[in-house]
C-alpha atoms as a PDB file:
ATOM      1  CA  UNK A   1     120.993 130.714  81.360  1.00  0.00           C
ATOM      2  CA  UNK A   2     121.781 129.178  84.387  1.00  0.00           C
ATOM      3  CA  UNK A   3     124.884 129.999  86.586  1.00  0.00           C
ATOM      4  CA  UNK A   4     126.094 129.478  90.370  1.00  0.00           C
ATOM      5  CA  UNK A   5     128.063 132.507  90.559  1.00  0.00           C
ATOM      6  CA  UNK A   6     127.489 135.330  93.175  1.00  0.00           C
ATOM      7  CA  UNK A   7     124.816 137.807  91.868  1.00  0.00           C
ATOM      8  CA  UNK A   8     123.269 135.567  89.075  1.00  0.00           C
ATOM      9  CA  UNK A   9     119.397 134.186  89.646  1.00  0.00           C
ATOM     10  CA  UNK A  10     119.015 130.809  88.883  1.00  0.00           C
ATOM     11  CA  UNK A  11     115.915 130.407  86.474  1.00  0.00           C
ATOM     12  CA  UNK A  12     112.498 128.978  86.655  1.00  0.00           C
ATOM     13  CA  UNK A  13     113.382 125.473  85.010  1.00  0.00           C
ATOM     14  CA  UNK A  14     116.665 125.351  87.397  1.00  0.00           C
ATOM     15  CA  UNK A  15     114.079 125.812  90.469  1.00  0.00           C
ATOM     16  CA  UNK A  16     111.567 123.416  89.410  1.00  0.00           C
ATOM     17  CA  UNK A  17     114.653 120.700  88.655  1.00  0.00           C
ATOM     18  CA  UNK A  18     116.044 121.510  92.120  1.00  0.00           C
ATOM     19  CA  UNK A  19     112.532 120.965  93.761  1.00  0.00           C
ATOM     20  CA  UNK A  20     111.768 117.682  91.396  1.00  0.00           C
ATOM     21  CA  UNK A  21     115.024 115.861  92.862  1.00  0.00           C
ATOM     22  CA  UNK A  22     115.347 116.896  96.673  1.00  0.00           C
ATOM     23  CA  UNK A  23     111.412 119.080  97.273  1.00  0.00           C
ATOM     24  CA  UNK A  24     110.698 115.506  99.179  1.00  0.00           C
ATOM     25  CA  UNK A  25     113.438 115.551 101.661  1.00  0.00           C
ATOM     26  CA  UNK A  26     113.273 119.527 102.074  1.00  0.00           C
ATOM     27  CA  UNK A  27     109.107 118.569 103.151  1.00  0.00           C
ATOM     28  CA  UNK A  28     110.405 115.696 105.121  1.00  0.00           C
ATOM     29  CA  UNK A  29     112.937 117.923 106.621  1.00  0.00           C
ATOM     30  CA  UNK A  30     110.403 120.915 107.291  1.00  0.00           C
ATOM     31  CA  UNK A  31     107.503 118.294 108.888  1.00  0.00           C
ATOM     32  CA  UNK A  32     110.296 116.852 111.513  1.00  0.00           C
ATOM     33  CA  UNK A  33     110.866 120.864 112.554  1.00  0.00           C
ATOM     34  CA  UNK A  34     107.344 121.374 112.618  1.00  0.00           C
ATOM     35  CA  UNK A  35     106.499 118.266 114.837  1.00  0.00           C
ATOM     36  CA  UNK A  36     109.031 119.260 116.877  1.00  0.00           C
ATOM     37  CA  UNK A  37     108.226 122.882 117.622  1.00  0.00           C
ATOM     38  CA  UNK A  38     104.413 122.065 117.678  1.00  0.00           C
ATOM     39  CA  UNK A  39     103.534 118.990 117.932  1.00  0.00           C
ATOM     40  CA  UNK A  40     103.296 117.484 122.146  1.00  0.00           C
ATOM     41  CA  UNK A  41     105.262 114.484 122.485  1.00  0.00           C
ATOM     42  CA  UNK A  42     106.530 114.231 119.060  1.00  0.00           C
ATOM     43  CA  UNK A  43     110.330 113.898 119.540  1.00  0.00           C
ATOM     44  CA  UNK A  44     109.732 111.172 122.130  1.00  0.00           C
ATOM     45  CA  UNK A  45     110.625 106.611 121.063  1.00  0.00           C
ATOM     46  CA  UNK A  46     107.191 106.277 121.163  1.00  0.00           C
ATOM     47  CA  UNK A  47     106.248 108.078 118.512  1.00  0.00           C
ATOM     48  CA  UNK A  48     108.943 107.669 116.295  1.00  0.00           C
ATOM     49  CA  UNK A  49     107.940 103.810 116.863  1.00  0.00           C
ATOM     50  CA  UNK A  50     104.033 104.613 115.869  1.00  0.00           C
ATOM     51  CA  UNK A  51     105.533 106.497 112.815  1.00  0.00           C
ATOM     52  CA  UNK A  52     108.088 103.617 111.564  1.00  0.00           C
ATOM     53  CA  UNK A  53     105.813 100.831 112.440  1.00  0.00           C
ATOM     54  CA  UNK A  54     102.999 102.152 110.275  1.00  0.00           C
ATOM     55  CA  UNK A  55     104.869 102.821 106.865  1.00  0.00           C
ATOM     56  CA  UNK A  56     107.084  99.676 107.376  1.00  0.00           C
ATOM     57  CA  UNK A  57     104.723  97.646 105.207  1.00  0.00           C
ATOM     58  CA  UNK A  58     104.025 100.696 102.730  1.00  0.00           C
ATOM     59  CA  UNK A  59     108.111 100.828 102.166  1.00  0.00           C
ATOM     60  CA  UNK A  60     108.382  97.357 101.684  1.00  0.00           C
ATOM     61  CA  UNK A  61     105.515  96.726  98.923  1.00  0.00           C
ATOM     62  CA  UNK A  62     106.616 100.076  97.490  1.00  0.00           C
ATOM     63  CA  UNK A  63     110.438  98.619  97.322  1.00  0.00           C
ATOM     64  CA  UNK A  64     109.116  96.365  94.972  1.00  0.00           C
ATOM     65  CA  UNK A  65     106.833  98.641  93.287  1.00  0.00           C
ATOM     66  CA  UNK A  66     109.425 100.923  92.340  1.00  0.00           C
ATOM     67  CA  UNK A  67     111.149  98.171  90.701  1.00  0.00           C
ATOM     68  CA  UNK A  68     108.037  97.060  88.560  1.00  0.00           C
ATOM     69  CA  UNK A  69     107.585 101.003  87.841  1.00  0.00           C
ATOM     70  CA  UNK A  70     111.484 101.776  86.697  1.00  0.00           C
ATOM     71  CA  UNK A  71     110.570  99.157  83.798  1.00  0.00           C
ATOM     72  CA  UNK A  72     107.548 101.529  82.893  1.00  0.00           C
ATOM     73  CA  UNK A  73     104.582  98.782  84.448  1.00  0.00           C
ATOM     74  CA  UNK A  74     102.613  99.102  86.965  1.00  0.00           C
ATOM     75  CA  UNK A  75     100.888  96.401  90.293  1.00  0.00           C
ATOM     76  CA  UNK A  76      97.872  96.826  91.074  1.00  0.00           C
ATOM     77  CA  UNK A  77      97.587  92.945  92.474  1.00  0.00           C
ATOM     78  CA  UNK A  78      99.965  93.785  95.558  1.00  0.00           C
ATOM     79  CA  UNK A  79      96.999  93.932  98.708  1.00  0.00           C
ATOM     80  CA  UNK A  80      95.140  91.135  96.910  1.00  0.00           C
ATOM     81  CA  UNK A  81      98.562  89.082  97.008  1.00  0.00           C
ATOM     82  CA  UNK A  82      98.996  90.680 100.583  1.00  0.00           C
ATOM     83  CA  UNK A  83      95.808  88.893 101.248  1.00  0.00           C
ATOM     84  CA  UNK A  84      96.484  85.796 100.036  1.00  0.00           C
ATOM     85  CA  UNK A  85      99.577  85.344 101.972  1.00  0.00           C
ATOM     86  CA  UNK A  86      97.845  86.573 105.059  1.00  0.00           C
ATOM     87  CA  UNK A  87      95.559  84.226 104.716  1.00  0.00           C
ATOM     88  CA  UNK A  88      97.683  80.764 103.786  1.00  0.00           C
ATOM     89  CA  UNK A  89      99.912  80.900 106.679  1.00  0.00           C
ATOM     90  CA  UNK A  90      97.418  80.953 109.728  1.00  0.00           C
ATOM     91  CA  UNK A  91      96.002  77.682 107.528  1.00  0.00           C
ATOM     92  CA  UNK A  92      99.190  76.203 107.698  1.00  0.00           C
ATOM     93  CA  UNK A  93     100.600  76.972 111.350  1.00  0.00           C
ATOM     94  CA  UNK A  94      97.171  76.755 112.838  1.00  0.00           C
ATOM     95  CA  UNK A  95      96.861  73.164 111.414  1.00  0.00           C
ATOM     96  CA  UNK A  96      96.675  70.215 114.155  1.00  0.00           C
ATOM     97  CA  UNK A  97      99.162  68.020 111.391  1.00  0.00           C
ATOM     98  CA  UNK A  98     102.526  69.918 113.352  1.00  0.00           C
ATOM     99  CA  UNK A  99     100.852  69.225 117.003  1.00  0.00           C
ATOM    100  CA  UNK A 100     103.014  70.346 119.680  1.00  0.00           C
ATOM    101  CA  UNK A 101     105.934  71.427 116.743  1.00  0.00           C
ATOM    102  CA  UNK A 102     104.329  74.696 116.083  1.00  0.00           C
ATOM    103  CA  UNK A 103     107.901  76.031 115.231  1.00  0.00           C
ATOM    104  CA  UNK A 104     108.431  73.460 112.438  1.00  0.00           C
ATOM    105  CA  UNK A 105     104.408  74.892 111.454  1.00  0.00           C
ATOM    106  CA  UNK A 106     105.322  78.626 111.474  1.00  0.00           C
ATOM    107  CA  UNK A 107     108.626  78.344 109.589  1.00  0.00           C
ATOM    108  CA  UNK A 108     106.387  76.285 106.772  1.00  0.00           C
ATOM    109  CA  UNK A 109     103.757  78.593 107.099  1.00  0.00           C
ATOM    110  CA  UNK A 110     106.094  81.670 105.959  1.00  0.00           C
ATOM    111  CA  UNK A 111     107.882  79.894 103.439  1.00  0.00           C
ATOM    112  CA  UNK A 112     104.721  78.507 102.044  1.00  0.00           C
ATOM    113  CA  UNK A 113     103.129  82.044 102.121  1.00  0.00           C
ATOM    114  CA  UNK A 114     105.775  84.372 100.945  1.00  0.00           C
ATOM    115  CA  UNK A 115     106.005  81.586  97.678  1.00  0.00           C
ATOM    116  CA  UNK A 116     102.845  81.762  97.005  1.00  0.00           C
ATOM    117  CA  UNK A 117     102.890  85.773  96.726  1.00  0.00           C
ATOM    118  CA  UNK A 118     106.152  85.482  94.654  1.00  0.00           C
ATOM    119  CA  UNK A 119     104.341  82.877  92.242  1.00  0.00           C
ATOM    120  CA  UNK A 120     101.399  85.706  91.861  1.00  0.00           C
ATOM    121  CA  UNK A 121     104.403  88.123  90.775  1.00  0.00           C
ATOM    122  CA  UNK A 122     105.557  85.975  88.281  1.00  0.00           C
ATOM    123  CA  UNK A 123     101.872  84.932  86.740  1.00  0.00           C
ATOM    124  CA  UNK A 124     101.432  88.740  86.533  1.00  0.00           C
ATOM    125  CA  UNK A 125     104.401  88.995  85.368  1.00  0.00           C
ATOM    126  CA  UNK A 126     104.006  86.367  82.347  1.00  0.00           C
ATOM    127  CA  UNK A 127     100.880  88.211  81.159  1.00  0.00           C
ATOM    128  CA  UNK A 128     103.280  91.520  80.948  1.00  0.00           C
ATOM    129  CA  UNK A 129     106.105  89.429  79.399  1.00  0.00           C
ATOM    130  CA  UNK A 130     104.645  86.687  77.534  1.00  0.00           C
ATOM    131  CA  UNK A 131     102.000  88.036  76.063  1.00  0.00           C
ATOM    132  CA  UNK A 132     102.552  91.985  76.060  1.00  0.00           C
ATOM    133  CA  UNK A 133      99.101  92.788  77.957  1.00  0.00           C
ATOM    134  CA  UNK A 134      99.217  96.248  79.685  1.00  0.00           C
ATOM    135  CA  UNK A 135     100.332  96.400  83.298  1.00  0.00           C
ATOM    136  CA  UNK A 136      97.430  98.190  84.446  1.00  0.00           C
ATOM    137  CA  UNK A 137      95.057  95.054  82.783  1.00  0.00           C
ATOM    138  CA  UNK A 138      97.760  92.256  83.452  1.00  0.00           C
ATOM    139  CA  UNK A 139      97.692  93.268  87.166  1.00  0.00           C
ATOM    140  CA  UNK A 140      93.725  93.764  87.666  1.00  0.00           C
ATOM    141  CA  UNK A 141      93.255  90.577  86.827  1.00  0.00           C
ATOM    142  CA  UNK A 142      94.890  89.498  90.356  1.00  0.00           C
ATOM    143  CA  UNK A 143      93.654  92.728  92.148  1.00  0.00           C
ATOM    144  CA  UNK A 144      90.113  91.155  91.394  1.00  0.00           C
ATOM    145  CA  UNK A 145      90.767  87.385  91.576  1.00  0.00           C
ATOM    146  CA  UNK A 146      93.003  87.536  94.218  1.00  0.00           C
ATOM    147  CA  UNK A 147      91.516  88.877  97.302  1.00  0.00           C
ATOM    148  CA  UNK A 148      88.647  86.027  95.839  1.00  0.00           C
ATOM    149  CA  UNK A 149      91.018  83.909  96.563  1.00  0.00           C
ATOM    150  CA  UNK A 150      91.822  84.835 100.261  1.00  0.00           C
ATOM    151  CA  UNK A 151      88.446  85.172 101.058  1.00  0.00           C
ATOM    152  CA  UNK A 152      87.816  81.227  99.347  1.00  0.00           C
ATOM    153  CA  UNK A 153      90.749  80.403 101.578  1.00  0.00           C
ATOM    154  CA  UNK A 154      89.221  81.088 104.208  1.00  0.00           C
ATOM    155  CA  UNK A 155      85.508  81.173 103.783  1.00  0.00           C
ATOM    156  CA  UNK A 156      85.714  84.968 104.477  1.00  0.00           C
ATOM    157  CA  UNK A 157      86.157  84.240 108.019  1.00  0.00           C
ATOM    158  CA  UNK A 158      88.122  85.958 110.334  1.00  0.00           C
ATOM    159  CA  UNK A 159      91.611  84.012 111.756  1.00  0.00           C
ATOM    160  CA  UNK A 160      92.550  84.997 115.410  1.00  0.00           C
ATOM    161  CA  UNK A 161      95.459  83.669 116.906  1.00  0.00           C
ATOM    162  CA  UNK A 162      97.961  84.002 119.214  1.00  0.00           C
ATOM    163  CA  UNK A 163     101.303  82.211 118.427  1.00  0.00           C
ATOM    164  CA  UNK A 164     104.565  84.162 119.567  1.00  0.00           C
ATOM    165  CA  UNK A 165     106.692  81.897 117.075  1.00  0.00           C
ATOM    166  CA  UNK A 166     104.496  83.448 114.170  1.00  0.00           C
ATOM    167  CA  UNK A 167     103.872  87.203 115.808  1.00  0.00           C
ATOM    168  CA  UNK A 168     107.396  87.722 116.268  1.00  0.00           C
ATOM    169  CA  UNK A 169     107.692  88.849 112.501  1.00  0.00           C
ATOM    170  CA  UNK A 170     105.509  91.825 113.372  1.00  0.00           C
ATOM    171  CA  UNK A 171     106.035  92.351 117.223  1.00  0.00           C
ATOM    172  CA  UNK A 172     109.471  91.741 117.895  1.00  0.00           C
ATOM    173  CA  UNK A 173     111.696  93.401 118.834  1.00  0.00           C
ATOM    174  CA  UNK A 174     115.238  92.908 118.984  1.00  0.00           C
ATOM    175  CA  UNK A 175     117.904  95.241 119.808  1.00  0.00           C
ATOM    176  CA  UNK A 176     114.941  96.760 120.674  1.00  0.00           C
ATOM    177  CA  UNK A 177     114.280  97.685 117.416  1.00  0.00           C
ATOM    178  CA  UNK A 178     110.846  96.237 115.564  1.00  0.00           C
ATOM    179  CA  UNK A 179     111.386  93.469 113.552  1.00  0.00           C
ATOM    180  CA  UNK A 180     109.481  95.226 110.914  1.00  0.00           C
ATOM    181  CA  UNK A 181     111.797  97.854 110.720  1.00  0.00           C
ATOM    182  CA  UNK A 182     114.726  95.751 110.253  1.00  0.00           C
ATOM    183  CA  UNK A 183     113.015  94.078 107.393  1.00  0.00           C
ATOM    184  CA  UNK A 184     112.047  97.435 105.805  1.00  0.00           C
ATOM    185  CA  UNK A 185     115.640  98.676 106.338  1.00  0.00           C
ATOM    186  CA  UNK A 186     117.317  95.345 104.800  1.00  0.00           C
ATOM    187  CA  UNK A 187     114.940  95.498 101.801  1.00  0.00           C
ATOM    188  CA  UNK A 188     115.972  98.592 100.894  1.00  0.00           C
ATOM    189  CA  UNK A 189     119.428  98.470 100.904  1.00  0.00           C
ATOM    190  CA  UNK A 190     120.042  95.321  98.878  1.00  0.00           C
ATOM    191  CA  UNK A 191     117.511  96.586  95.880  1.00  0.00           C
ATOM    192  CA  UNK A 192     118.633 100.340  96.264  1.00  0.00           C
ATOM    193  CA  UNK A 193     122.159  98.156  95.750  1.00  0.00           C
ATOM    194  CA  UNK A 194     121.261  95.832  92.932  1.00  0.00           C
ATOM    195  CA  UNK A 195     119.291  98.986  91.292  1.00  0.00           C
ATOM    196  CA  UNK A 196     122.442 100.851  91.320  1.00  0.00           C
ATOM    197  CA  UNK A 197     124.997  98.672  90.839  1.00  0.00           C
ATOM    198  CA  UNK A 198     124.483  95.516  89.590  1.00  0.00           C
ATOM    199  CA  UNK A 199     123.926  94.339  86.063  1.00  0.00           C
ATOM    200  CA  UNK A 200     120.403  93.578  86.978  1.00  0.00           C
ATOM    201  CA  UNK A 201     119.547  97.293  87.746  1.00  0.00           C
ATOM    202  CA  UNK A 202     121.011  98.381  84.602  1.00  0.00           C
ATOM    203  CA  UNK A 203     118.846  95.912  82.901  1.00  0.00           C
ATOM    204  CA  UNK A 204     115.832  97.665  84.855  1.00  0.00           C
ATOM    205  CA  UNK A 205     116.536 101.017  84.176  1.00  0.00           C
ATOM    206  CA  UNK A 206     116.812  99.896  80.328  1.00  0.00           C
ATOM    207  CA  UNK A 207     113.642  98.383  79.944  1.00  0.00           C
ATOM    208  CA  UNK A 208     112.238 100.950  81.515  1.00  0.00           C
ATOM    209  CA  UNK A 209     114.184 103.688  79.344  1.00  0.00           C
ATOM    210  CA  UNK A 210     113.549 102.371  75.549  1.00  0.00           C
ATOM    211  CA  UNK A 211     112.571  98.287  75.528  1.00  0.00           C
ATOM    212  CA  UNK A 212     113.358  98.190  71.747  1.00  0.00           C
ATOM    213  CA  UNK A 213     116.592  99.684  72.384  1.00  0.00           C
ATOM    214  CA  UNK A 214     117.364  97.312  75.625  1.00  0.00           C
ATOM    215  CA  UNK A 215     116.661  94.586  73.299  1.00  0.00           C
ATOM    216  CA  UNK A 216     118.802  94.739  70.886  1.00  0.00           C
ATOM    217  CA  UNK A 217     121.444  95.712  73.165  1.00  0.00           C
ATOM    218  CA  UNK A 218     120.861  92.239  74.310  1.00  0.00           C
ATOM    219  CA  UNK A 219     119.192  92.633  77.280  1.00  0.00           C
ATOM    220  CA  UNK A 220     116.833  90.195  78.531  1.00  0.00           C
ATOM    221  CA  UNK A 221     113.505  92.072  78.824  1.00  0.00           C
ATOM    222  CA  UNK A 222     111.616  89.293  79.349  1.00  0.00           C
ATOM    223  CA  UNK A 223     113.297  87.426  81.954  1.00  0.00           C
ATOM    224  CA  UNK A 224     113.917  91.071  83.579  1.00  0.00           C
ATOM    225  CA  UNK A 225     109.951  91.779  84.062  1.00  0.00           C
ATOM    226  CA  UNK A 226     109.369  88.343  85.334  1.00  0.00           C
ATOM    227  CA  UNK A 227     111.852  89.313  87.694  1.00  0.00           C
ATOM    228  CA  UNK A 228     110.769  92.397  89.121  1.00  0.00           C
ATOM    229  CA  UNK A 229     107.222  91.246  89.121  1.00  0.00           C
ATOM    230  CA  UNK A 230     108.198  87.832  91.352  1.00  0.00           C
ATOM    231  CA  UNK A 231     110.396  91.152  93.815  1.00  0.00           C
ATOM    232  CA  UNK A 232     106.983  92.919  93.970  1.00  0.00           C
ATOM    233  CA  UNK A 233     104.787  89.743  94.704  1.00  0.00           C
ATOM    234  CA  UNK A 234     107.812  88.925  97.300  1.00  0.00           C
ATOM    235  CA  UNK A 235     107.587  92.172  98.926  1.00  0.00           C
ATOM    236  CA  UNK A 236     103.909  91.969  99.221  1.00  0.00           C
ATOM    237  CA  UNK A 237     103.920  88.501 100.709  1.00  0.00           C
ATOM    238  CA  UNK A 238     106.219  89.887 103.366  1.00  0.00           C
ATOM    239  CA  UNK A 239     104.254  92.675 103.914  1.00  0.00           C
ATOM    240  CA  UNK A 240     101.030  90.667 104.244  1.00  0.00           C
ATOM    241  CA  UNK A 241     102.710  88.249 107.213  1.00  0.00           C
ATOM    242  CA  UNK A 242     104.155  91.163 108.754  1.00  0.00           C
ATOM    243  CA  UNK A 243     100.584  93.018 108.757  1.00  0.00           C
ATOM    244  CA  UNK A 244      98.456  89.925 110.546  1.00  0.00           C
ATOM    245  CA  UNK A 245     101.297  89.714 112.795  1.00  0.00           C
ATOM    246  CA  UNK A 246     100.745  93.048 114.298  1.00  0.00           C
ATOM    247  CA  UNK A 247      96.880  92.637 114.362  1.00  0.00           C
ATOM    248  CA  UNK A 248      96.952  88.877 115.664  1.00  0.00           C
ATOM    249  CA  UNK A 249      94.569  88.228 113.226  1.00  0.00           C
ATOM    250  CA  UNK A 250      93.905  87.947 109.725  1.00  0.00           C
ATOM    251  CA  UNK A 251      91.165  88.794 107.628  1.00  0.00           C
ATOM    252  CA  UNK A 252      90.990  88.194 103.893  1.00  0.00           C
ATOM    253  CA  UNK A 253      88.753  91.001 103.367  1.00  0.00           C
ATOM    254  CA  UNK A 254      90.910  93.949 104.849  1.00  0.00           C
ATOM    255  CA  UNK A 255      94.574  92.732 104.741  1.00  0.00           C
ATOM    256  CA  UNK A 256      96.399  95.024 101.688  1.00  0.00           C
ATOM    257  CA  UNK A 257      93.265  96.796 101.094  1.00  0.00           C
ATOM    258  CA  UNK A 258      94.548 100.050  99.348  1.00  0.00           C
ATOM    259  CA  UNK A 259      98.156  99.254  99.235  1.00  0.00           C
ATOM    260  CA  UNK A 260      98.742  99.286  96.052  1.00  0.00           C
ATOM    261  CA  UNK A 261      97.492 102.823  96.043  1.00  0.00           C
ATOM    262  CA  UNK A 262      99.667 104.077  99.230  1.00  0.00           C
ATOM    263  CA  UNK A 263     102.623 101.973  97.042  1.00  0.00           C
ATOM    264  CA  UNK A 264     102.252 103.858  93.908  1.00  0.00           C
ATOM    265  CA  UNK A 265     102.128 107.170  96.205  1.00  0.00           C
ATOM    266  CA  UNK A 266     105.584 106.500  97.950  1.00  0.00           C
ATOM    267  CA  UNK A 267     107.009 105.722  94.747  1.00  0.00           C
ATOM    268  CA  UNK A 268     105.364 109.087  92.824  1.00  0.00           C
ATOM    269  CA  UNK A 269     106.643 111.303  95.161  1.00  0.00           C
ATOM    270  CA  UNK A 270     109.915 109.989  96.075  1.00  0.00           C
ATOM    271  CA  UNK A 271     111.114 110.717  92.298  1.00  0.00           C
ATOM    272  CA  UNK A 272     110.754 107.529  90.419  1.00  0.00           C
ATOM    273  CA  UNK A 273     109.447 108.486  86.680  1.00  0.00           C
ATOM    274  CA  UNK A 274     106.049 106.596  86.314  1.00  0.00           C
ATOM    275  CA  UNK A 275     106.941 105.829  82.918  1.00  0.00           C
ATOM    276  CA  UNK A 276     110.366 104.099  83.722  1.00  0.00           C
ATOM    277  CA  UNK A 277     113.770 104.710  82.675  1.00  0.00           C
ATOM    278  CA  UNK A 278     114.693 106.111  86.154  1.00  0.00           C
ATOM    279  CA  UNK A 279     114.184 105.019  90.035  1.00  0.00           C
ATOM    280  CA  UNK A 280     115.091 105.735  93.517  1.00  0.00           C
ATOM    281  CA  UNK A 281     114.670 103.424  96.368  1.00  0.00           C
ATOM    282  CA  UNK A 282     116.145 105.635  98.663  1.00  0.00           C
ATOM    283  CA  UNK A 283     113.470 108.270  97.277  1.00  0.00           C
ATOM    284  CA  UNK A 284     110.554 105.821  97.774  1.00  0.00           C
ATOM    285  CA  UNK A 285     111.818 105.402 101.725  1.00  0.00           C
ATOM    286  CA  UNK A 286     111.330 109.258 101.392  1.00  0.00           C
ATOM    287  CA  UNK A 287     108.101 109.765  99.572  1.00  0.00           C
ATOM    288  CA  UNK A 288     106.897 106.819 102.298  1.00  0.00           C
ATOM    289  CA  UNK A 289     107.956 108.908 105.239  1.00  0.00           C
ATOM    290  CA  UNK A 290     106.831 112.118 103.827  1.00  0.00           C
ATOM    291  CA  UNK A 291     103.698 110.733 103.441  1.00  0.00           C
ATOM    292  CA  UNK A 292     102.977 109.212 106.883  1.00  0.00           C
ATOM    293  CA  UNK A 293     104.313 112.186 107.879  1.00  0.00           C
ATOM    294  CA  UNK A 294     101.957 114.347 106.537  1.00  0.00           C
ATOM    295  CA  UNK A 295      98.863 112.039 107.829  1.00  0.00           C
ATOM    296  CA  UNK A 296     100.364 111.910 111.597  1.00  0.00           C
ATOM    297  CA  UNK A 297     101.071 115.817 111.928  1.00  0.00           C
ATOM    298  CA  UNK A 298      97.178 116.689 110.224  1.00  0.00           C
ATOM    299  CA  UNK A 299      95.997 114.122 112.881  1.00  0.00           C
ATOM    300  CA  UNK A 300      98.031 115.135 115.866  1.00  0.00           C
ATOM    301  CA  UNK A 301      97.201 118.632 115.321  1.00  0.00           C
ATOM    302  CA  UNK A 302      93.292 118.000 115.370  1.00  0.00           C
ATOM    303  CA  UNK A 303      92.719 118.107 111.208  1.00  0.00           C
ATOM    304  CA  UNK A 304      90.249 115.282 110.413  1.00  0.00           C
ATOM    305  CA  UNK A 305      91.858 111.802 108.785  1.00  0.00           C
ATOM    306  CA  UNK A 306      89.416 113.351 105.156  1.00  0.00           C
ATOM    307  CA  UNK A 307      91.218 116.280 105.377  1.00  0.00           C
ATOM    308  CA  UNK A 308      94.361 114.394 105.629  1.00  0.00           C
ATOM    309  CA  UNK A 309      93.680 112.203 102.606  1.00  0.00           C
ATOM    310  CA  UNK A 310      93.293 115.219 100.237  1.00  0.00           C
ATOM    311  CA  UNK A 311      96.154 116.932 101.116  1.00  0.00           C
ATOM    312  CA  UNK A 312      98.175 113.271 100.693  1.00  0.00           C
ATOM    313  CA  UNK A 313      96.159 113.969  96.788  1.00  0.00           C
ATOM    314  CA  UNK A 314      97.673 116.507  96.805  1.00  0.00           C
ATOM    315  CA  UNK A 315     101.170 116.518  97.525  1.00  0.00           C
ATOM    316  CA  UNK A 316     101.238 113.344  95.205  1.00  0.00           C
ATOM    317  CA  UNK A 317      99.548 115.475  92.302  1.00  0.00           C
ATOM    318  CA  UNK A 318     102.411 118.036  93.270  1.00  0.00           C
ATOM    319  CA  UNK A 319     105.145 115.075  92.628  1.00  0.00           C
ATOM    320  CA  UNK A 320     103.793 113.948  89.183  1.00  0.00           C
ATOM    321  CA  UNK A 321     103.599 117.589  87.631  1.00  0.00           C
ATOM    322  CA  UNK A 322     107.358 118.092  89.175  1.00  0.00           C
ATOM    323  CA  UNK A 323     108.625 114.827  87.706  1.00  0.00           C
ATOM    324  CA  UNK A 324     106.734 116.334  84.352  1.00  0.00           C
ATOM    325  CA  UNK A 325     108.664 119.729  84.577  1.00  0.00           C
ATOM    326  CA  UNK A 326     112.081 117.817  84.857  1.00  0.00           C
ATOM    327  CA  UNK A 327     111.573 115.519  81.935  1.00  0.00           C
ATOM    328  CA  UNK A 328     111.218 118.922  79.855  1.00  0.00           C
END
């Protein structure tokens, strides 16, 4: 039995319960000190810029990931709808119909872009709602088709361009801060907010929990996966301007490749049960970090980028059995 007193052990099932809910900030915690004691130049802006600038897009598509995952699905489709949005707003602001008005172009372009991704949410998530086909199948179908449909877009061809209206989204940087950042950071606190504390959330958490039971509690499980599906294929539209931003470019074939993978990561080892009923932004931002983390001190210290990719398998095969040992 398990007690806090002075001179009483905790037991094995307290330990692994302690580790399940904060083992991903203790690692995050442990890498900083490690980078900082070891690792040259680590505690300098520039780094902490190369850090947050590469898991900005991983956070955001995971943000809505973790949404689709509290209600026990699963999106595979997010770097094919990545793609897709990458690829429909260089067609749009790039077009000689807005001339000289390439601001009028650009703000189209995004709205046109991040719609489109959002629409790709919701047809995935009709399939899940409408027609009660599994996640994992309702979402392939886009993971396939859709990065077909980038690459159609744009005849697989590569779009370089350079228009500071447009690159802003991914180079900016106001307040000297990267406008990536500030996107990440804003995404997260309004869904960590409507997870916890609107109606919406609890509606989330439900489905996720026991969908018969939401049901006939009156909860609308339908309308509720439609809506976290349209989040994720927002996030991911986001995500995808942000990423041909940065690059200058974009390239059907490459933009979102793997995300949904590096997504599904963040969210496994920041806590989130991967059969719903229970989420935690906050703990995908960790999982996110940790992750990166991980990658940048293997690399920094001279371990190769395979190397690095196993012990990422790792640590994420490490979350799943701890999130098993908790539900016991």
């Amino acid at each position: 039995m398990t007690v806090n007193a002075p001179g009483r052990r905790l037991d094995s099932f307290d330990v692994l319960e302690f580790l399940a809910r904060y083992g991903t900030l203790i690692a995050l915690g442990l890498l900083i000190v490690f980078n900082i004691v070891f690792t040259r130049n680590f505690a300098t802006l520039q780094t902490l810029n190369v850090n947050l600038t590469q898991v900005c897009t991983i956070v955001i598509v995971a943000t809505g990931m973790t949404l689709v995952i509290a209600t026990g699905g699963i999106d595979l489709s997010v770097g094919s709808i990545m793609a897709i949005s990458g690829a429909l707003a260089p067609l749009i602001f790039l077009s000689p119909v807005f001339g000289d008005n390439i601001a009028l172009g650009v703000a189209i372009a995004m709205v046109a872009a991040i719609s489109a991704a959002t629409l790709c949410g919701l047809f995935n998530g009709w399939l899940v709602a409408q027609f009660r086909i599994q996640p994992i199948v309702a979402t392939l179908v886009l993971f396939i088709a859709g990065r077909g449909i980038a690459q159609a877009m744009t005849n697989s061809n590569l779009q370089v361009f350079r228009v500071p209206e447009f690159q802003w989204i991914g180079l900016g940087r106001p307040f000297g801060l990267p406008v990536q950042v500030l996107l990440m950071v804003t995404l997260v606190v309004v869904t960590a907010w409507l997870l916890r504390r609107s109606r919406f959330g609890r509606s989330v958490l439900a489905t996720g929990g026991n969908e018969r039971a939401a049901e006939l509690a009156g909860i609308a499980v339908k309308r509720t996966k439609l809506a976290v599906y349209a989040i994720s294929g927002f996030c991911a539209g986001i995500a995808g301007l942000v990423v041909i931003a940065i690059n200058s470019a974009s390239d059907a074939n490459l933009v979102g490749l793997g995300m949904e993978l590096d997504a599904i990561a963040a969210v496994a080892v920041g806590g989130t049960l991967l059969v719903g009923g229970r989420a935690t932004i906050m703990g995908t931002l960790t999982g996110a970090l940790t992750i990166q983390l991980v990658r940048y001190t293997l690399l920094a210290n001279g371990v190769p980028d395979a190397a690095a990719m196993i012990v990422k398998a790792a640590i994420i095969a490490v979350a799943v059995w701890l999130q098993q040992q908790r539900r016991v």
